[in-house]
Protein backbone atom coordinates (compact mmCIF):
# COMPACT_ATOMS: atom_id res chain seq x y z
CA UNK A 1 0.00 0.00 0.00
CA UNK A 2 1.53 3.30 -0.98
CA UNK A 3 2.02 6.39 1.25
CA UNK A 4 -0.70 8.49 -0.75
CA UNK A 5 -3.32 5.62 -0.23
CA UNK A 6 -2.44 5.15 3.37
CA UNK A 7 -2.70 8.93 3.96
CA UNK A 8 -6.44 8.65 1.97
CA UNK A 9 -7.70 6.02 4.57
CA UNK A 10 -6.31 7.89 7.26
CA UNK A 11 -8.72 11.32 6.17
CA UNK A 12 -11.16 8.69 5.32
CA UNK A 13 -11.21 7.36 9.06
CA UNK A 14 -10.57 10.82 10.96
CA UNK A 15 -13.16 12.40 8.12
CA UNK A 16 -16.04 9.73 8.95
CA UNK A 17 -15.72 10.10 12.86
CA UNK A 18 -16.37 13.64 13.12
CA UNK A 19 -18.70 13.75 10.37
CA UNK A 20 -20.80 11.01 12.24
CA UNK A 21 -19.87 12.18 16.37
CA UNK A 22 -20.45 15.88 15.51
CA UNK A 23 -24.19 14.97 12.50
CA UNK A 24 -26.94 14.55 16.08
CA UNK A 25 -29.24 13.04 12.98
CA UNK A 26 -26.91 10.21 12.96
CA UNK A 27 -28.02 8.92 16.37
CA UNK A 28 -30.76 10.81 18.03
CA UNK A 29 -33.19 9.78 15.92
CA UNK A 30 -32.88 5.95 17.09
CA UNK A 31 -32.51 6.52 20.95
CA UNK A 32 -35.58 8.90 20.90
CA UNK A 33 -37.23 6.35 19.11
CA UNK A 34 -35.89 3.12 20.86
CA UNK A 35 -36.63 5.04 24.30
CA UNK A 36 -40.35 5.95 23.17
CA UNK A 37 -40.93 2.34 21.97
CA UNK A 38 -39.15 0.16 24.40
CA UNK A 39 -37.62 -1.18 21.41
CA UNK A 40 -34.69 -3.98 22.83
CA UNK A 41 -31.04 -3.36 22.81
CA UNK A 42 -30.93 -5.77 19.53
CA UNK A 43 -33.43 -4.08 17.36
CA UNK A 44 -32.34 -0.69 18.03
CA UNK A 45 -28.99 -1.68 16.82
CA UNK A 46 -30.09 -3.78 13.75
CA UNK A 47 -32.00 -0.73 13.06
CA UNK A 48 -29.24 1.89 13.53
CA UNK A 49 -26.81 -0.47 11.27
CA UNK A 50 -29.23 -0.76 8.65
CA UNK A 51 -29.97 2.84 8.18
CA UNK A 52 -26.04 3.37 8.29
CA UNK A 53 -25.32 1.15 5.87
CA UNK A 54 -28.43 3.01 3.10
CA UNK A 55 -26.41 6.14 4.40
CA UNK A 56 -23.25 5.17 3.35
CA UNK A 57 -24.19 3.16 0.33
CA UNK A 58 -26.21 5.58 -1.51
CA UNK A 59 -23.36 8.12 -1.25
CA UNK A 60 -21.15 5.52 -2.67
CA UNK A 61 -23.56 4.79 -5.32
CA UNK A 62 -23.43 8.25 -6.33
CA UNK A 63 -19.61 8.87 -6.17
CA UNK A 64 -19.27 5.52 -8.82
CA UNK A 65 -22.12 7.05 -10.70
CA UNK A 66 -20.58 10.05 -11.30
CA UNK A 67 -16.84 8.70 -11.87
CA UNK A 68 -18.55 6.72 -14.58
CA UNK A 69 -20.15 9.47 -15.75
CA UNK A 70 -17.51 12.06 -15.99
CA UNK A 71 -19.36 14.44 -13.57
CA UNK A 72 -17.21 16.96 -11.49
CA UNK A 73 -16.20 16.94 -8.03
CA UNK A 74 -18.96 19.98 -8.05
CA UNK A 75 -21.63 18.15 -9.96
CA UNK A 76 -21.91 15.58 -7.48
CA UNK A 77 -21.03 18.05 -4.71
CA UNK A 78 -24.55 19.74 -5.99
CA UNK A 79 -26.21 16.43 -5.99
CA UNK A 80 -25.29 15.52 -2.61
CA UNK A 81 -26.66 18.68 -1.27
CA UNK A 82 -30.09 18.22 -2.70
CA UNK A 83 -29.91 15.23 -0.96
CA UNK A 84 -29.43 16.40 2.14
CA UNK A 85 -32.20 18.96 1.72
CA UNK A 86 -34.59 16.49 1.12
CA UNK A 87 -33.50 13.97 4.30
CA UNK A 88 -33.34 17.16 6.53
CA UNK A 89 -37.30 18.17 5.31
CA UNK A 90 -37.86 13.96 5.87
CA UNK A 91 -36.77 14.69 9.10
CA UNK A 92 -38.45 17.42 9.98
CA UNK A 93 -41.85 16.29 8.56
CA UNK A 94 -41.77 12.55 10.43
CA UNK A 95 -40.54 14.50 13.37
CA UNK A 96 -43.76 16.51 13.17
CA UNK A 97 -46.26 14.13 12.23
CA UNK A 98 -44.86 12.18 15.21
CA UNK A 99 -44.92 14.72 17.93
CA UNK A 100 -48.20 15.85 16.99
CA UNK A 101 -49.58 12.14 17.30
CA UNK A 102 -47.31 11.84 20.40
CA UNK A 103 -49.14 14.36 21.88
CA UNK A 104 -52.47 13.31 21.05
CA UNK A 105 -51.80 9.75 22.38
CA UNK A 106 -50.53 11.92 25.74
CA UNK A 107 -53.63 13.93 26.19
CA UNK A 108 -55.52 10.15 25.86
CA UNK A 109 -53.86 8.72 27.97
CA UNK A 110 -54.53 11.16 30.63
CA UNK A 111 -54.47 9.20 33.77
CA UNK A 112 -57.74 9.16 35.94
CA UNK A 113 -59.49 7.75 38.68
CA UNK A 114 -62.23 5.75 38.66
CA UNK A 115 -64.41 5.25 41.95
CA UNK A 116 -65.92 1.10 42.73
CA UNK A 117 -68.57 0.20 45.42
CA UNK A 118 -69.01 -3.51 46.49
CA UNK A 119 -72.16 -5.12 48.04
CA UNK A 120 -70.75 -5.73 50.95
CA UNK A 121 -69.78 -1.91 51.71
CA UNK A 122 -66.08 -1.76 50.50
CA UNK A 123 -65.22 0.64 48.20
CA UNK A 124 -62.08 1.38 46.43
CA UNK A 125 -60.62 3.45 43.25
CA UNK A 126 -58.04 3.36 40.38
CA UNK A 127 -56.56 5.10 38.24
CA UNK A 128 -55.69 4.23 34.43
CA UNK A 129 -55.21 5.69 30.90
CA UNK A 130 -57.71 4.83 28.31
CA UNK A 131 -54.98 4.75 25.67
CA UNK A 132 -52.81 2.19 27.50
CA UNK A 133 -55.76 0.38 28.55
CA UNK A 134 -57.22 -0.44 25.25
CA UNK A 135 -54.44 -0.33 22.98
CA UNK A 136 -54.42 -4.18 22.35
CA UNK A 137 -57.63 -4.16 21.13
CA UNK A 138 -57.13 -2.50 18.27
CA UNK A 139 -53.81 -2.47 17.18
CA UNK A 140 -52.45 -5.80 16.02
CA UNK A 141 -49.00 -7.18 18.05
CA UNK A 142 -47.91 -9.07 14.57
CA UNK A 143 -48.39 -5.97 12.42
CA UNK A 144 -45.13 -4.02 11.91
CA UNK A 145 -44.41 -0.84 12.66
CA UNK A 146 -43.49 1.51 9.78
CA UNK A 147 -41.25 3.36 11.83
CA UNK A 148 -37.74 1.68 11.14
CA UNK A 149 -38.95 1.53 7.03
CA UNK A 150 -39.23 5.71 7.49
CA UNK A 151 -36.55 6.26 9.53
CA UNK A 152 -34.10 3.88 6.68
CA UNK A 153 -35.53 5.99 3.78
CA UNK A 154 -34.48 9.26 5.41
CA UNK A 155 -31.13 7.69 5.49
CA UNK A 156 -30.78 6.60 2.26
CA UNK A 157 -31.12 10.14 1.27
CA UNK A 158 -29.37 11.24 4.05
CA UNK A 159 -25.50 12.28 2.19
CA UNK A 160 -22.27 11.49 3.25
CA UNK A 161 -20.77 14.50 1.29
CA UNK A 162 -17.16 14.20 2.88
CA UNK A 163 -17.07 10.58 1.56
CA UNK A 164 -17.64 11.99 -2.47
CA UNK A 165 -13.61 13.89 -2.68
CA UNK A 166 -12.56 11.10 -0.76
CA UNK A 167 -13.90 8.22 -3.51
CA UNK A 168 -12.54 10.67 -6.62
CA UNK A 169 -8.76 10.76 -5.60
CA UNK A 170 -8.26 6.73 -6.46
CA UNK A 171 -10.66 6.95 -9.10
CA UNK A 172 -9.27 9.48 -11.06
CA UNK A 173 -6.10 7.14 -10.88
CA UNK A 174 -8.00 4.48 -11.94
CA UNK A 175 -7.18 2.34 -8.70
CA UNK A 176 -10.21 0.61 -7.77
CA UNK A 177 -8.77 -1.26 -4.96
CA UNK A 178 -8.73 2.05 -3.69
CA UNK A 179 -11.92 3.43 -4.07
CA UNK A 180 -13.23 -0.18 -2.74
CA UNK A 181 -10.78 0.45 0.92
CA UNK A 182 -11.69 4.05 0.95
CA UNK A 183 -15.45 3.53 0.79
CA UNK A 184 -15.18 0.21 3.16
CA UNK A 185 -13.04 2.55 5.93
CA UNK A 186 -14.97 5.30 5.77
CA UNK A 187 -18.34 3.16 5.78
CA UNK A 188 -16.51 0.89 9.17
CA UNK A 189 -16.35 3.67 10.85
CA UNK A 190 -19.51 5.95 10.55
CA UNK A 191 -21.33 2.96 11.08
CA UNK A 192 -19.37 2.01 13.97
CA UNK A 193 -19.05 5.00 15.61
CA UNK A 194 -23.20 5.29 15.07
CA UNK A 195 -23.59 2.46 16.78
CA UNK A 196 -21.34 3.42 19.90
CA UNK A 197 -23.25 6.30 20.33
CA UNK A 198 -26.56 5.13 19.75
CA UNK A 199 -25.37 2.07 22.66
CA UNK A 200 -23.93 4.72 25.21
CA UNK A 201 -26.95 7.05 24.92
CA UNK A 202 -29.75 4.51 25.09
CA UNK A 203 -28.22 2.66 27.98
CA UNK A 204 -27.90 5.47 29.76
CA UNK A 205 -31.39 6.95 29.42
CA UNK A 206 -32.83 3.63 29.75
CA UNK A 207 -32.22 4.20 33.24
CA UNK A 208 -33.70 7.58 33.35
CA UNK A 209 -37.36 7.12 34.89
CA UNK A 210 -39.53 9.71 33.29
CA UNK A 211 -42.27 9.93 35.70
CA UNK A 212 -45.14 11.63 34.97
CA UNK A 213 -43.69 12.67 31.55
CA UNK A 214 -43.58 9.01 30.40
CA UNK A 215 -46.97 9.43 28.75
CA UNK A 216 -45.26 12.13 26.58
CA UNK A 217 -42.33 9.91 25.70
CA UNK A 218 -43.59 9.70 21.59
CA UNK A 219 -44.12 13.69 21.52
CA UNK A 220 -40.61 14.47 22.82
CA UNK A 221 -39.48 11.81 20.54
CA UNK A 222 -41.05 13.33 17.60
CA UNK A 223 -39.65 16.87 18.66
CA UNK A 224 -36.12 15.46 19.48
CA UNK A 225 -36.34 14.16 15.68
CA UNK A 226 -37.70 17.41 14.28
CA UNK A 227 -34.89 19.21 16.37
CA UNK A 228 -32.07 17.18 14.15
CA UNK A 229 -33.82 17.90 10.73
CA UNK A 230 -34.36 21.71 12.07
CA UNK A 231 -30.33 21.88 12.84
CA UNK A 232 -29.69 19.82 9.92
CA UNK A 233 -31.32 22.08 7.27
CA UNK A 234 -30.27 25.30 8.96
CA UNK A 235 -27.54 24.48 11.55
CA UNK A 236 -25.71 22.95 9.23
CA UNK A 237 -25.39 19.85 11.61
């Protein structure tokens, strides 16, 4: 391996960790959600890995399509940006449509008490949420939720621009062994290091008891993921 390639997969590695540690999109999304569902340790991470690896891939897609093409590192600079524009807005629209049903399902599932009287002169009360209460009656257990299917096509059109100047170095030499370890490094360690994070943060506010704001866990999910789109489109996160 030459000193120009090894010096490529060393940007490629440094590149992909701060693009991924300092993007919030790239892991918020799947604690908020993995907290509001009580999804397990396992599917949250199948789920994070999948929607990292649409990330990366379409980005690489892109890159090859363009090298095959002919297109400038601008053209698909321009490209990529679109892209991002339209994850951010996917962001920001599931995150809305998902806090406003969070908070609908809150106000439901107001908690309340209800007053019994026995024959024999005992009395006692409870107190319950109708939403809780009843949701097994009509939602099905063995019907999937479209959740992780949303959250994977926001990725897929999610951009890894760092990753496109990266891929056109070895491919304007013509070394495709290069443009293979370049993409493979670069997609090792955003996925990776989204994983890490994802792990870290949901164990830790797995152990967070929310209290009375547990009933609002889907809204502040659904804001937490409009907050990412929101900084993505015009933070520049």
């Amino acid at each position: 391996m030459d000193s120009q390639l090894t010096l490529l997969l060393g940007t490629a590695v440094s590149i992909a960790l701060i693009h991924t540690v300092l993007g919030p999109d790239h892991y918020i999304p799947f604690v908020a959600m993995a907290k509001a569902g009580n999804w397990s340790r396992t599917k949250t991470l199948v789920i994070t890995v999948l929607c990292g690896v649409g990330h990366v891939a379409s980005s690489v897609v892109i890159g090859l399509l363009g090298v095959g093409l002919g297109w400038a590192v601008g053209g698909m600079t321009l490209v990529e940006s679109v892209r991002g524009q339209w994850a951010a807005w996917g962001l920001i629209a599931f995150g809305l449509v998902y806090c406003v049903w969070g908070i609908q399902r809150g106000v439901k599932n107001r908690p309340h008490t209800h007053h019994h009287a026995h024959l024999d002169g005992t009395a006692h009360e409870h107190a319950h949420g109708h939403a809780e209460g009843h949701a097994h009656a009509h939602v099905s257990p063995a019907r999937p939720s479209m959740t992780p299917w949303i959250l994977f096509t926001i990725f897929v059109f999610g951009p890894c621009e760092p990753l496109i100047p990266l891929l056109m170095v070895p491919a304007a030499q013509h070394s495709w062994w290069g443009v293979l370890l370049v993409s493979s490094v670069f997609a090792v360690v955003t996925i990776g290091t989204m994983t890490v994070i994802v792990t870290v943060l949901s164990f830790g506010i797995a152990r967070v008891s929310m209290g009375r704001l547990e009933r609002w866990s889907h809204a502040l999910a659904g804001f937490a993921i409009l907050a990412c789109g929101a900084g993505t489109q015009w933070l520049g996160l």
